[in-house]
Protein backbone atom coordinates (compact mmCIF):
# COMPACT_ATOMS: atom_id res chain seq x y z
CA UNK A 1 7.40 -24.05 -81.41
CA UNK A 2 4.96 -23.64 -78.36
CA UNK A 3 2.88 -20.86 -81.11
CA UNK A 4 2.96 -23.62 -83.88
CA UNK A 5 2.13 -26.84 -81.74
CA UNK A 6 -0.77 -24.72 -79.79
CA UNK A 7 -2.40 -23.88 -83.17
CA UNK A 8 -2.16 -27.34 -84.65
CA UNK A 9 -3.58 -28.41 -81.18
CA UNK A 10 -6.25 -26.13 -81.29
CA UNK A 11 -7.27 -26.98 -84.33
CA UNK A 12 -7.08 -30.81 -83.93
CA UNK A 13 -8.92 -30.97 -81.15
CA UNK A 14 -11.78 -29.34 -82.07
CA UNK A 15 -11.74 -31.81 -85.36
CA UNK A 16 -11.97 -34.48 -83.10
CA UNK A 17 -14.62 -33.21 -81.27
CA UNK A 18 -16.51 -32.90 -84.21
CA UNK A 19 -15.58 -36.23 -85.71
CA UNK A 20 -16.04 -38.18 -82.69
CA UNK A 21 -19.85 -36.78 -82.42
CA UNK A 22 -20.50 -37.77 -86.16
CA UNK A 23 -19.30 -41.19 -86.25
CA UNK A 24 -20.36 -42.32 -83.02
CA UNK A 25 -23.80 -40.65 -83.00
CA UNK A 26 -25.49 -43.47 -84.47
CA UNK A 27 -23.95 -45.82 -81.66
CA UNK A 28 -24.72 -43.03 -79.14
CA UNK A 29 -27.75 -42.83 -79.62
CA UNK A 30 -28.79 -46.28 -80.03
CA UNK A 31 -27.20 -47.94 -76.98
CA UNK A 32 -28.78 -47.40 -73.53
CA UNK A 33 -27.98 -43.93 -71.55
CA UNK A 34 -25.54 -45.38 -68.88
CA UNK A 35 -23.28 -47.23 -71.67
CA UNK A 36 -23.64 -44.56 -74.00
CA UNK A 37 -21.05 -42.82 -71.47
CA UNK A 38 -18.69 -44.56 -74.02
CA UNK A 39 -18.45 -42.01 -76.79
CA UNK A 40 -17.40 -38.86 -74.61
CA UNK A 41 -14.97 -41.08 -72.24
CA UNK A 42 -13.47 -41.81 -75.15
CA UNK A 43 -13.51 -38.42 -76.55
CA UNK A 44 -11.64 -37.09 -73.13
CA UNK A 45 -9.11 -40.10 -73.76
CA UNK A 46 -8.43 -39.32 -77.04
CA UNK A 47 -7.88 -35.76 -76.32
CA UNK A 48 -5.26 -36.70 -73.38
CA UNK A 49 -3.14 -38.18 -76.09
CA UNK A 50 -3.27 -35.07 -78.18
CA UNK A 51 -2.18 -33.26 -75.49
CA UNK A 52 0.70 -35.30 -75.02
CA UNK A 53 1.72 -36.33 -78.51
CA UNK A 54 1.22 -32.35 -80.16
CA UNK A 55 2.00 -30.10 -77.01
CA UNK A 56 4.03 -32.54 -74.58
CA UNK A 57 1.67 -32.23 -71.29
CA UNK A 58 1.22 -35.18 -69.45
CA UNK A 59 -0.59 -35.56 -65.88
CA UNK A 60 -1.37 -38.09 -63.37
CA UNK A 61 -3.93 -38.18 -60.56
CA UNK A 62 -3.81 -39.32 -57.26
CA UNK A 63 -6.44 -40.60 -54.54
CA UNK A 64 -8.37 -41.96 -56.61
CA UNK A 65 -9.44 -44.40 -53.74
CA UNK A 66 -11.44 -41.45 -52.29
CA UNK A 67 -14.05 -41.93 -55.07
CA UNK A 68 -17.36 -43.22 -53.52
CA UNK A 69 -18.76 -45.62 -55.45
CA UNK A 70 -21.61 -43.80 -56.01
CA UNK A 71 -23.74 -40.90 -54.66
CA UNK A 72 -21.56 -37.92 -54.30
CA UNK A 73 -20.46 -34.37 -55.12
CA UNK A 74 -17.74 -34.03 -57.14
CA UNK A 75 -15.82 -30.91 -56.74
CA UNK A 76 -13.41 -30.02 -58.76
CA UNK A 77 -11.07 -27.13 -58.91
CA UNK A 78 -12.04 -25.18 -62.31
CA UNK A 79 -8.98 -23.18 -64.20
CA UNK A 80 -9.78 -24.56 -67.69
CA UNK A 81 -11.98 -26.12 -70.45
CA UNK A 82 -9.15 -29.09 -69.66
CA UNK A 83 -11.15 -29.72 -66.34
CA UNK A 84 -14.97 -29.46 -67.86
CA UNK A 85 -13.68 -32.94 -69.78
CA UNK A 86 -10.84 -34.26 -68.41
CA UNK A 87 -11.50 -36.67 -65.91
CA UNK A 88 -14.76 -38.16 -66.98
CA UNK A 89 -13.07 -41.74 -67.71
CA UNK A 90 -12.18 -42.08 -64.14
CA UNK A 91 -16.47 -41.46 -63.05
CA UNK A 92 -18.72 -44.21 -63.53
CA UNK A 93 -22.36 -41.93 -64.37
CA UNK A 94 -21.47 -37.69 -63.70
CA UNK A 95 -24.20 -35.32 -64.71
CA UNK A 96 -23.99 -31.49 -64.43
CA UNK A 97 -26.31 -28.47 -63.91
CA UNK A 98 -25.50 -26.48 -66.64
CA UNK A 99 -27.17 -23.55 -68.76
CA UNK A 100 -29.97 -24.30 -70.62
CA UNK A 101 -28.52 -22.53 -73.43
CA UNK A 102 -26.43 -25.49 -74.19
CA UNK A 103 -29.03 -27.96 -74.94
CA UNK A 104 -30.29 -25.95 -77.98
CA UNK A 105 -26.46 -26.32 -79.81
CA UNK A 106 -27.42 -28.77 -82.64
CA UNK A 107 -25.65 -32.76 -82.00
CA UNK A 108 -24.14 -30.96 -78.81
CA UNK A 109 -27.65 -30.31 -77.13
CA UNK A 110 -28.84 -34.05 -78.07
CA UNK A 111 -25.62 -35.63 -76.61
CA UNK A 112 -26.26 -33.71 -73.28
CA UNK A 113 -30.18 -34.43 -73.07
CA UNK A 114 -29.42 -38.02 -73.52
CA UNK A 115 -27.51 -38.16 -70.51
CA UNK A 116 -30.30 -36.21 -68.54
CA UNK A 117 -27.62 -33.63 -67.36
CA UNK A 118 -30.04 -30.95 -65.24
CA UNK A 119 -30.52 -27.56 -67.41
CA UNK A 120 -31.12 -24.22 -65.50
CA UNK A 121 -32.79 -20.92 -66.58
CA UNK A 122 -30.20 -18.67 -64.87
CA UNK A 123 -32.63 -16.18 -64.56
CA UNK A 124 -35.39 -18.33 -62.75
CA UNK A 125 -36.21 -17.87 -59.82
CA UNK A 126 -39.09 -20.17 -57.91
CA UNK A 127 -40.41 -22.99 -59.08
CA UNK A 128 -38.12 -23.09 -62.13
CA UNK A 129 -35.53 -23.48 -59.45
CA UNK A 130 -37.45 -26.20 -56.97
CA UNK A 131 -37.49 -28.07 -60.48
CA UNK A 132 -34.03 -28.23 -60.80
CA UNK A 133 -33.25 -29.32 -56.90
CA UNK A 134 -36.25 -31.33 -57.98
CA UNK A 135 -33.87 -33.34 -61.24
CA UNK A 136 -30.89 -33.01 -59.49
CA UNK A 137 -32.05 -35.16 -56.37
CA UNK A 138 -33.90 -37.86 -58.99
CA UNK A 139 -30.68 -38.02 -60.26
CA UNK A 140 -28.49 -38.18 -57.28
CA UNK A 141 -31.37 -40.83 -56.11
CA UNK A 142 -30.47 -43.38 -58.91
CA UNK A 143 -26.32 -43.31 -57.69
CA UNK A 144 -25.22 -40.74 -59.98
CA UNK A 145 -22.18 -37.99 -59.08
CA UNK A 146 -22.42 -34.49 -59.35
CA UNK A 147 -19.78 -32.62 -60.71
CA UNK A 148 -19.87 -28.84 -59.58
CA UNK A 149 -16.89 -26.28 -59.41
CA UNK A 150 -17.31 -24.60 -56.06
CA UNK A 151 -16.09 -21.39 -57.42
CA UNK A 152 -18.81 -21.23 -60.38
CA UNK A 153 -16.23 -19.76 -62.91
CA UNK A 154 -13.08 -20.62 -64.07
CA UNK A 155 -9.91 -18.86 -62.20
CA UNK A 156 -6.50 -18.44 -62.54
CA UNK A 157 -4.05 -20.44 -60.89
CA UNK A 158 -3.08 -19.10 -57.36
CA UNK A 159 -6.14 -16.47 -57.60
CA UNK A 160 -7.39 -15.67 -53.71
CA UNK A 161 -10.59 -18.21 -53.19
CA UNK A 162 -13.79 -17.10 -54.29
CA UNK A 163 -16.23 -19.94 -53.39
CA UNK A 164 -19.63 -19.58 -53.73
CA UNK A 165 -22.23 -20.68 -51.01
CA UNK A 166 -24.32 -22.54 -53.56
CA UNK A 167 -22.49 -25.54 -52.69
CA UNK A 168 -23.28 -25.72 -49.62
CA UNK A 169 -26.70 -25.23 -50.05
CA UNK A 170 -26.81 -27.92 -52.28
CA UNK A 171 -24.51 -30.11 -49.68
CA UNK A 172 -27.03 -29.83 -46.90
CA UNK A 173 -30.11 -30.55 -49.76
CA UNK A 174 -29.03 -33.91 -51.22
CA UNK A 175 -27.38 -34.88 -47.96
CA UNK A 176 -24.49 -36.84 -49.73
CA UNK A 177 -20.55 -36.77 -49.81
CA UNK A 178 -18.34 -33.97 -51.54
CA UNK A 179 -15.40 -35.24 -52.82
CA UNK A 180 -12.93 -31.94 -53.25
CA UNK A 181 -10.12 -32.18 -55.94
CA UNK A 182 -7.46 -29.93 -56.61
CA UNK A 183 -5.25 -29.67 -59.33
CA UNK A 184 -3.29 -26.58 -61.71
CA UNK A 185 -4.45 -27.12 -65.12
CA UNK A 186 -4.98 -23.71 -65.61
CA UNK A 187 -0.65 -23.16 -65.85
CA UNK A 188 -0.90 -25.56 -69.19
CA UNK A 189 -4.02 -24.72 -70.85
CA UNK A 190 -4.98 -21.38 -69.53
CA UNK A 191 -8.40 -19.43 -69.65
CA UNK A 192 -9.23 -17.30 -72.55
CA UNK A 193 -5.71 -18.23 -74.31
CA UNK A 194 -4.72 -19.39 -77.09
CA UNK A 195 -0.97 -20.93 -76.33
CA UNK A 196 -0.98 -24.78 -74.78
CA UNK A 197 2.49 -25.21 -72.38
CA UNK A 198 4.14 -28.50 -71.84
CA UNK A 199 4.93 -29.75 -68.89
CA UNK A 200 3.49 -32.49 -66.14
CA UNK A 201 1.23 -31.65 -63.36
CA UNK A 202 -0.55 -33.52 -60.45
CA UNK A 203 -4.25 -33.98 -59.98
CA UNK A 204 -5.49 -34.93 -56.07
CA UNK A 205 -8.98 -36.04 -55.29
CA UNK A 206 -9.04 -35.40 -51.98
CA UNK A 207 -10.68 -37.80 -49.00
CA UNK A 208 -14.78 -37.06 -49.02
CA UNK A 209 -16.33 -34.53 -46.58
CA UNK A 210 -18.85 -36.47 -45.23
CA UNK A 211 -22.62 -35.33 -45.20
CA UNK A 212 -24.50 -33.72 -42.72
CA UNK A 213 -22.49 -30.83 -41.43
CA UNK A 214 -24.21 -27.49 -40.72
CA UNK A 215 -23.26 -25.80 -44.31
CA UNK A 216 -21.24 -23.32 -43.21
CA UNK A 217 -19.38 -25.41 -41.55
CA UNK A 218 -19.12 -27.57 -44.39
CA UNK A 219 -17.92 -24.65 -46.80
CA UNK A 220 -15.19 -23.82 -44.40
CA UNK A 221 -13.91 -27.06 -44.57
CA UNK A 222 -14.11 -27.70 -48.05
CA UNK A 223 -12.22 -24.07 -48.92
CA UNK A 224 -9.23 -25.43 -46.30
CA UNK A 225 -9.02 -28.93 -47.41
CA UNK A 226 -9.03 -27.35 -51.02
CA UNK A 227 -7.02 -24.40 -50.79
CA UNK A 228 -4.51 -26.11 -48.98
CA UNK A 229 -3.47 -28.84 -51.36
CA UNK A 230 -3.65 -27.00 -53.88
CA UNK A 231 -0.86 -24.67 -52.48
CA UNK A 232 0.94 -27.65 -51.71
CA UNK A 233 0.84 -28.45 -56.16
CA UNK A 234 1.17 -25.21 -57.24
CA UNK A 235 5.02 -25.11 -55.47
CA UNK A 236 5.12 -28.71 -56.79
CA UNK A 237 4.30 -28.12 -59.89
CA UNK A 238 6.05 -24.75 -60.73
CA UNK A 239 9.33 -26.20 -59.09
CA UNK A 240 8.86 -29.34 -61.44
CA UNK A 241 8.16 -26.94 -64.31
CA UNK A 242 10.25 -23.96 -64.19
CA UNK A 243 9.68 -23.32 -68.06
CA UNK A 244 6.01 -22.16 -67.63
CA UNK A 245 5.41 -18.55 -67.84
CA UNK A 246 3.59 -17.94 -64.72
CA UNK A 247 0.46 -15.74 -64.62
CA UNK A 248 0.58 -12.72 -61.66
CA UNK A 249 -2.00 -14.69 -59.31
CA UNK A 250 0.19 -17.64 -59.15
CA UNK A 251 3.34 -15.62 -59.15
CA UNK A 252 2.17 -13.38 -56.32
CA UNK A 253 0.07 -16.66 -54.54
CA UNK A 254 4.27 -18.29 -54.67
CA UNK A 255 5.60 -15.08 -53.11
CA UNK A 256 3.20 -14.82 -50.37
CA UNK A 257 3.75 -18.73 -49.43
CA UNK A 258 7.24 -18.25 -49.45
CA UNK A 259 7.19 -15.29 -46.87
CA UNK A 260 5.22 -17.68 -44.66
CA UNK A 261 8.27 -20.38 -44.86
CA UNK A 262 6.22 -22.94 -47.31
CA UNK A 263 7.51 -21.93 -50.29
């Protein structure tokens, strides 16, 4: 059953995607930037209910009190193409850096030029790069959140940290708030798989780091804060879920917190 209802999944989702983009691409399109946010949040809604309904997950989040209002990093924990959408309903006006690769997808590239999300020549280096800090603080200027996954790529649940320092270089740059969040999506909808599991899981925005820390400092931090919670829901979650085949990073992350009493 878990084969069948990830294929039909799968398959649905995508068919919404592409549905969604043709019928409200006129509206899109039409309607100013900021409320065109509309189409995708509702996109990410619809696909939570698929993903209840057809597989049977279901999560919840908590703190979101710790949002600022505006003007922030958000941080994310990344395990899974559920996180790249997932919690854009609960953000008032997110933008990414992302590859400039994307915006040349036909529809897809137009939808993410219209919200002026910040492309970036991976292979730059100079004043391609100033040009992005450049976008990214116009944008971050106007009250607009960041969403960046500290560890660049997506990992597997439990894997050892592997945060990358560009955060903090950005941190101390646009001298504004990173709000961490950590979460196990990755033990439902896991990387480069096909299968979907069913279960419930927790996500936790954790309380902003303020700005103006030195940036190492501020890395160090966010990595503990991070890391720490999300120890804290992976034992949560697994002991909530104990159907879920686990993969060796989280089974090996559970055995080593159990040695040190927390499991």
């Amino acid at each position: 059953m878990i084969v069948l209802r990830s294929v039909l999944f799968n398959l649905v989702f995508y068919v919404n995607l592409i549905l969604q983009m043709i019928v409200f691409t006129p509206a899109y399109f039409l309607v100013p930037r900021k409320t065109a946010w509309f189409v995708p949040k509702n996109w990410a809604r619809s696909n939570h209910w698929l993903f209840e309904k057809m597989v049977g997950t279901t999560f919840e989040i908590e703190g979101l009190e710790n949002i600022p209002k505006s003007g922030y990093i958000f941080a994310p924990k990344h395990q899974s193409f559920w996180d790249v959408y997932a919690l854009l309903p609960w953000l008032n006006d997110p933008f990414f850096i992302l590859k400039r690769e994307l915006t040349w997808i036909p529809l897809f590239g137009w939808y993410i030029k219209k919200q002026r999300m910040v492309p970036v020549n991976r292979a730059a280096r100079g004043r391609a790069m100033t040009e992005v800090m450049d976008r990214t603080k116009q944008e971050m200027a106007s009250g607009r959140e960041l969403i960046i996954y500290p560890e660049g790529t997506r990992r597997p649940p439990g894997a050892p940290p592997h945060y990358k320092y560009g955060i903090a270089r950005l941190y101390r740059d646009l001298n504004v708030p990173v709000v961490p969040v950590a979460m196990h999506p990755g033990l439902f909808w896991p990387r480069r798989k096909f299968l979907r599991f069913p279960g419930h899981f927790k996500v936790r925005v954790l309380p902003p780091i303020e700005a103006g820390l030195d940036p190492d400092e501020f890395l160090a931090r966010l990595v503990e804060v991070t890391e720490a919670a999300s120890d804290e829901l992976l034992i949560e979650t697994v002991r909530n879920n104990p159907h879920l085949p686990l993969p060796p990073t989280a089974r090996q992350r559970l055995n080593e917190l159990k040695a040190a009493g927390r499991g």
